[in-house]
N, C-alpha and C. Protein backbone atom coordinates (compact mmCIF):
# COMPACT_ATOMS: atom_id res chain seq x y z
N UNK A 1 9.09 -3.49 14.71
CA UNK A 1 10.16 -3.06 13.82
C UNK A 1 9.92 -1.62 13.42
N UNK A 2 10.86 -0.98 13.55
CA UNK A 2 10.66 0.39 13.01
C UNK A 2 10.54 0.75 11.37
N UNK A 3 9.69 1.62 11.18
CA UNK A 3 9.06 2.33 9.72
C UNK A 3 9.86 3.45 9.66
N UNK A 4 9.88 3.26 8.15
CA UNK A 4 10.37 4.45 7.42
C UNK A 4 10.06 5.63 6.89
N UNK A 5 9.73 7.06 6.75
CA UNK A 5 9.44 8.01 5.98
C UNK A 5 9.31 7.56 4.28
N UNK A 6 8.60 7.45 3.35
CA UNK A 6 9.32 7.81 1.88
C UNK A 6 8.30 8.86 1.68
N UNK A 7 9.59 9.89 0.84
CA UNK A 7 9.36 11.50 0.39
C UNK A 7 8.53 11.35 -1.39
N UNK A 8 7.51 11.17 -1.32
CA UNK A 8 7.19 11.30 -2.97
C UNK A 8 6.68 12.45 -3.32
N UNK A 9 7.43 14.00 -2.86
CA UNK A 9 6.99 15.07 -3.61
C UNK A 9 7.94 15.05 -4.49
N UNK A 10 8.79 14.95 -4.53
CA UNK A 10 9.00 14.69 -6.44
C UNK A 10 8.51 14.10 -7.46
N UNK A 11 8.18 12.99 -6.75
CA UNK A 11 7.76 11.64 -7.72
C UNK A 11 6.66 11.93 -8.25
N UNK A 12 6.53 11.41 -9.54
CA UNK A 12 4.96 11.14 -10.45
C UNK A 12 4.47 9.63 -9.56
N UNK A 13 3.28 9.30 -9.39
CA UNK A 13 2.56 8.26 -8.55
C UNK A 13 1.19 7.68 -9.37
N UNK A 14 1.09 6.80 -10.03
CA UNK A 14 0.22 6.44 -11.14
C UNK A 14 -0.40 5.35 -9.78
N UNK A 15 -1.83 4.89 -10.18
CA UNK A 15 -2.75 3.50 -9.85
C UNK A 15 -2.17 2.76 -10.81
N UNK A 16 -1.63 1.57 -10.50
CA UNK A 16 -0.95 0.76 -11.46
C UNK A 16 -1.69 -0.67 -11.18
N UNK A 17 -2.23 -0.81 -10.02
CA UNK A 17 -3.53 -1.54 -10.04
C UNK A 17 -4.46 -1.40 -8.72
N UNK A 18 -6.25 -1.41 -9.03
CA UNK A 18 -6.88 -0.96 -8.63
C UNK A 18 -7.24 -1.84 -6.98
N UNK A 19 -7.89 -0.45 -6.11
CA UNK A 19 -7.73 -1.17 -4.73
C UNK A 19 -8.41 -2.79 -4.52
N UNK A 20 -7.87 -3.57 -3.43
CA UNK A 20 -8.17 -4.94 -3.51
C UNK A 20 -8.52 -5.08 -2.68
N UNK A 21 -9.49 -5.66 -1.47
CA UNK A 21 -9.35 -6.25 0.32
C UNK A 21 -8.27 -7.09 0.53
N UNK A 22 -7.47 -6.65 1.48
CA UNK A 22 -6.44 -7.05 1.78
C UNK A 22 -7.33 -8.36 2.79
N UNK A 23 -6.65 -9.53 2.83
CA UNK A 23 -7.33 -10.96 3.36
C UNK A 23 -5.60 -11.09 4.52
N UNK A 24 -6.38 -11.85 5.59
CA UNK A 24 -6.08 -12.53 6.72
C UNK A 24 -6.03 -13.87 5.87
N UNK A 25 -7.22 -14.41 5.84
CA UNK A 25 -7.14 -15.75 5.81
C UNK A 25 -8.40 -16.03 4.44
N UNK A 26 -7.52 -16.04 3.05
CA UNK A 26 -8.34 -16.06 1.58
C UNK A 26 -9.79 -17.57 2.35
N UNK A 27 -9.55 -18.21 2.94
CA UNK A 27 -10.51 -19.26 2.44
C UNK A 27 -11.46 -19.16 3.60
N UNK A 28 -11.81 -18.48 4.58
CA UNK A 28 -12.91 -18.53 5.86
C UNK A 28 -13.34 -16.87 5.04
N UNK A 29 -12.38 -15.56 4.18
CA UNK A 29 -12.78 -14.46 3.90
C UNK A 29 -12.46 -13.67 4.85
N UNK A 30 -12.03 -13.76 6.04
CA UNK A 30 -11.49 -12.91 7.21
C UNK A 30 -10.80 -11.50 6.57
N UNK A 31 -10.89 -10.52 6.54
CA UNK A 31 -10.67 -9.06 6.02
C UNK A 31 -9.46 -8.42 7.16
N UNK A 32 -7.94 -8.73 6.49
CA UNK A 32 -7.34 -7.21 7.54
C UNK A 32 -7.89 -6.08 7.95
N UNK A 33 -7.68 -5.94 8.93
CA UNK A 33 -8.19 -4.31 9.10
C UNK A 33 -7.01 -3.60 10.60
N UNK A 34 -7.07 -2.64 10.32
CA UNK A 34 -6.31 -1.73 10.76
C UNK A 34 -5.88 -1.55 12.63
N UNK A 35 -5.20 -2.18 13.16
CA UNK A 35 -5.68 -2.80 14.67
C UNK A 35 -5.81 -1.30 15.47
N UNK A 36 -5.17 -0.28 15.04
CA UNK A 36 -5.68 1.13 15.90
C UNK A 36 -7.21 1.50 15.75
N UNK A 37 -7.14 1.99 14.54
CA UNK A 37 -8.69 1.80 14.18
C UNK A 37 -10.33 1.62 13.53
N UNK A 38 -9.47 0.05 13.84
CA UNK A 38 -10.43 -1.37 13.20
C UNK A 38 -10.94 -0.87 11.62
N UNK A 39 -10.41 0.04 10.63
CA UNK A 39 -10.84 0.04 9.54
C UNK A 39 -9.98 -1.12 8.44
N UNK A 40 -11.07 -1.29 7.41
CA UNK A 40 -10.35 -2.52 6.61
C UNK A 40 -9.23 -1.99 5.74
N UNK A 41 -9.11 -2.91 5.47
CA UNK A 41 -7.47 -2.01 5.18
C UNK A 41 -7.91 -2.80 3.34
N UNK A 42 -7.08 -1.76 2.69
CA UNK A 42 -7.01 -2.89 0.94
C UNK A 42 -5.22 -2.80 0.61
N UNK A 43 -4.98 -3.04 -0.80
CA UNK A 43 -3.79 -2.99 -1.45
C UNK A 43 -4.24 -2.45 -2.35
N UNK A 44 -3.31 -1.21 -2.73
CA UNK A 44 -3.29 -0.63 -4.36
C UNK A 44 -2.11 -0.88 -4.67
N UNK A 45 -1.65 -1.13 -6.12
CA UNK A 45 -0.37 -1.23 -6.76
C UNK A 45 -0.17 0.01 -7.09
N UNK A 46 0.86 0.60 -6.75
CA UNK A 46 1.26 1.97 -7.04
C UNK A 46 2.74 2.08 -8.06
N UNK A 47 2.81 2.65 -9.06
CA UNK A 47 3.61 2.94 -9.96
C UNK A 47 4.28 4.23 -9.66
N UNK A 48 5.70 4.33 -8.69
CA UNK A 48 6.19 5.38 -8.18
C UNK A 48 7.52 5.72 -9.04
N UNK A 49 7.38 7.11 -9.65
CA UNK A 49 8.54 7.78 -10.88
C UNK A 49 9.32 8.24 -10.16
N UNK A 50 10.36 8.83 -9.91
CA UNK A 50 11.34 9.62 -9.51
C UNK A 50 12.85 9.14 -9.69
N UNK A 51 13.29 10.45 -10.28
CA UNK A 51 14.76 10.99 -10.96
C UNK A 51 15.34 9.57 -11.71
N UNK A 52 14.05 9.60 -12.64
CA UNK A 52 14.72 8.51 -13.78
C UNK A 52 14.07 7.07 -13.64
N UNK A 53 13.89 6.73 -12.37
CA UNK A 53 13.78 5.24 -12.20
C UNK A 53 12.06 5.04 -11.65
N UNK A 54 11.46 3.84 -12.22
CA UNK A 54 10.17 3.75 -11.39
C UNK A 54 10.12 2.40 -11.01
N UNK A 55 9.34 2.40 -9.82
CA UNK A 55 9.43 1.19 -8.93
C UNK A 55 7.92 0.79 -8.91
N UNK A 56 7.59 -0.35 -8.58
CA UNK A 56 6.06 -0.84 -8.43
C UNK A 56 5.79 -1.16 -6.86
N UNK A 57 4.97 -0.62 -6.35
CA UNK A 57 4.80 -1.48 -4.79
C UNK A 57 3.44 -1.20 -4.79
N UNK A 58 3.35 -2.17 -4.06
CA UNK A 58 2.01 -2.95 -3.25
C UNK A 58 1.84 -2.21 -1.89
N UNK A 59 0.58 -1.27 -2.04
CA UNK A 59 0.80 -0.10 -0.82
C UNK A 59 -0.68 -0.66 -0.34
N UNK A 60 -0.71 -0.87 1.48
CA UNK A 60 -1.73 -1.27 2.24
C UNK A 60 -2.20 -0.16 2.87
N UNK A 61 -3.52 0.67 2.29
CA UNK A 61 -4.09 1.84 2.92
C UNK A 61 -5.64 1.29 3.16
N UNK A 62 -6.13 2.03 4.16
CA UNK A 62 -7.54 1.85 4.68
C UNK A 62 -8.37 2.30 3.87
N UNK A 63 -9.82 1.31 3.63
CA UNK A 63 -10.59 1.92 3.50
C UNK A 63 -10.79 3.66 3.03
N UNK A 64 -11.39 3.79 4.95
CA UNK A 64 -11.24 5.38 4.63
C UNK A 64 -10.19 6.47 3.99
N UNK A 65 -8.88 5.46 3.61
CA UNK A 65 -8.47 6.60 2.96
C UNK A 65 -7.86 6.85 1.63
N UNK A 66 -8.56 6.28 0.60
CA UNK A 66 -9.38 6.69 -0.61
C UNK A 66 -10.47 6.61 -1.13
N UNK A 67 -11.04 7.44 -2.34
CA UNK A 67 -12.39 7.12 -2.36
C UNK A 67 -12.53 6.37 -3.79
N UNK A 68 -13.72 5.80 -3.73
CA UNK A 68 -13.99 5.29 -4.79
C UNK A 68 -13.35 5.78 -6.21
N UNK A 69 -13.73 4.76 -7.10
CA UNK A 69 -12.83 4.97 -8.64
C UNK A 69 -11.60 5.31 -9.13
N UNK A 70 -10.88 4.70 -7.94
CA UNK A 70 -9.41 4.33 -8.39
C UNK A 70 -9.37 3.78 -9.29
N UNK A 71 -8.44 3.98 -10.67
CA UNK A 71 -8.48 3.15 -11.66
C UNK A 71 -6.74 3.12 -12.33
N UNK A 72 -6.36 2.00 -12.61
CA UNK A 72 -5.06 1.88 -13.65
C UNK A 72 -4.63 3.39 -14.37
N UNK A 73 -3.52 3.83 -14.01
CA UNK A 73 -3.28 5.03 -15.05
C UNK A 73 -3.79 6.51 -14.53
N UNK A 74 -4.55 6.14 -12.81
CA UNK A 74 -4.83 7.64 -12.83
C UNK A 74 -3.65 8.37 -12.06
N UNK A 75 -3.08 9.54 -12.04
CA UNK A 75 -1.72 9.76 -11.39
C UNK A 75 -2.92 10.33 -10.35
N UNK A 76 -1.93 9.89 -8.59
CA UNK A 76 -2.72 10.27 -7.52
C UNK A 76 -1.47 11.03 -6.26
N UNK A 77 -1.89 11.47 -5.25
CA UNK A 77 -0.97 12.03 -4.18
C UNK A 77 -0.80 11.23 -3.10
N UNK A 78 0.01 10.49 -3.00
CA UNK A 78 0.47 9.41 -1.63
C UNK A 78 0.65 10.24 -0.14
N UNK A 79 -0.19 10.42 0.85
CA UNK A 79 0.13 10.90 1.80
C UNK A 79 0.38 9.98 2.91
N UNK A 80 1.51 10.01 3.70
CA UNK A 80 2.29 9.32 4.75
C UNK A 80 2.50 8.03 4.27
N UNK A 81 3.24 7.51 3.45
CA UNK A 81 3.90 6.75 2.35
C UNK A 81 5.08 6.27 3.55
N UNK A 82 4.93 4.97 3.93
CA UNK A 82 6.37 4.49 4.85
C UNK A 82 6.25 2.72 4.59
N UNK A 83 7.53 2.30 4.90
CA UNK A 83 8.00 1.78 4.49
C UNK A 83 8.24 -0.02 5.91
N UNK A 84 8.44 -0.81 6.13
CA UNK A 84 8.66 -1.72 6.82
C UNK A 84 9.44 -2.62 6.73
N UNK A 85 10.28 -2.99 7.22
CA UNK A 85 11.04 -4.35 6.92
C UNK A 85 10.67 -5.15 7.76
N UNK A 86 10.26 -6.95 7.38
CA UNK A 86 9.56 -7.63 8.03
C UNK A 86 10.23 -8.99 8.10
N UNK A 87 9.89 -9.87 8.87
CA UNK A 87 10.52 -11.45 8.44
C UNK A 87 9.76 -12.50 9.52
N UNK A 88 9.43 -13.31 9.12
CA UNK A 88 8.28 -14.59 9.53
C UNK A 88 8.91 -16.02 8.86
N UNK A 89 8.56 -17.01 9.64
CA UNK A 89 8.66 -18.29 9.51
C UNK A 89 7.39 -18.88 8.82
N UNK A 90 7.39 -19.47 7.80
CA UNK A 90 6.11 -19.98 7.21
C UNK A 90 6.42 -21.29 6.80
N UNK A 91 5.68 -22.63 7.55
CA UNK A 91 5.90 -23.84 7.27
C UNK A 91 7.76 -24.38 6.78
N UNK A 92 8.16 -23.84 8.48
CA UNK A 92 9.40 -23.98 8.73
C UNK A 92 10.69 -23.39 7.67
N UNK A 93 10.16 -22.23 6.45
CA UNK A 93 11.03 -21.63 5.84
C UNK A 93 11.01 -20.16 5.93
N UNK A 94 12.05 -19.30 6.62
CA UNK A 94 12.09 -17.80 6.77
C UNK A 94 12.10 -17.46 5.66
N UNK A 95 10.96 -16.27 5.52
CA UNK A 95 10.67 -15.21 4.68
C UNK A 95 10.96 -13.67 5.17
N UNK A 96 11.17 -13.17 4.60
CA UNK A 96 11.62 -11.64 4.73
C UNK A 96 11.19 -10.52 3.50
N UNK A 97 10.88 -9.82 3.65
CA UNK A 97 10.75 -8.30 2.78
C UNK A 97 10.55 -6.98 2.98
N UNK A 98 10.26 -5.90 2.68
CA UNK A 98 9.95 -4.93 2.91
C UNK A 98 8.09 -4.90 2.80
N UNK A 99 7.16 -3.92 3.59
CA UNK A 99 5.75 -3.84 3.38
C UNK A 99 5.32 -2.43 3.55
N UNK A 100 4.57 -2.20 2.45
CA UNK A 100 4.52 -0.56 2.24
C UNK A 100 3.08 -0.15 2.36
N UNK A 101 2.72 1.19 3.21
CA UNK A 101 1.77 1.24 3.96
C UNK A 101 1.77 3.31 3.82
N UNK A 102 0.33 3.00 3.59
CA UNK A 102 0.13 5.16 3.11
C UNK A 102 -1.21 5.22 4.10
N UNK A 103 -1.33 6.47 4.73
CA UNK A 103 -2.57 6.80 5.63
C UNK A 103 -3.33 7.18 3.91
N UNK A 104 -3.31 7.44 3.13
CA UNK A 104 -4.31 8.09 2.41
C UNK A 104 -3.94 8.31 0.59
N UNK A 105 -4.49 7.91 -0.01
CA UNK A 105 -4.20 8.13 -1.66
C UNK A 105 -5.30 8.94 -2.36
N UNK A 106 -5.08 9.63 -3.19
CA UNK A 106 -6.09 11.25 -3.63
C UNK A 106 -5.31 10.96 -4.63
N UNK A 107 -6.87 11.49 -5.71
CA UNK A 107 -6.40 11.80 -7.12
C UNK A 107 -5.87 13.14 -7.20
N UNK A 108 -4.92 13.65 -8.54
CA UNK A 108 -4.35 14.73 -8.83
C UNK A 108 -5.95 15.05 -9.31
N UNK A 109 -5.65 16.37 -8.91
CA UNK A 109 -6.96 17.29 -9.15
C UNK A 109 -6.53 17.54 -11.06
């Protein structure tokens, strides 16, 4: 399925919650990771501002690309911020949503 661009040089971009290991499979512990290259991938909750309105998403970036002490409340720079629309069958009921995915998150200096 094809990905989207999103532009957040306007936007203010807060840690709205701190990075997590993104899981395959919660009960064997199996760790997503990145199938180009094989890095683990986590979830940060990102708190994205722009022209009035703010949105919350659940952004899946690697490992390598933030560093330690992400925390709630710090405003950071989203680089290559895109977007997915997805849909799967799970115990015979279709699910669908969007899944949001950044090469890299940096604190504001």
């Amino acid at each position: 399925m094809p990905s989207f661009k999103i532009d957040t040089s306007t936007a203010v971009v807060f840690v709205a919650t701190a990075p997590e290991p993104k899981m395959v499979n919660k009960k064997t512990g199996e760790r997503a990771v990145d199938r180009d290259t094989g890095a683990a991938l986590s979830t940060v909750g990102l708190l994205v501002s722009d022209e009035g309105e703010g949105n919350l998403y659940q952004v899946v970036v690697p490992e390598t690309g933030y560093p330690e002490g992400l925390t709630p409340g710090m405003p950071v720079r989203v680089t290559g911020l895109k977007a997915r629309d997805w849909e799967n069958t799970f115990n015979g009921e279709k699910r669908h949503g969007i899944s949001f995915r950044a090469i890299a998150i940096t604190p504001m200096a």
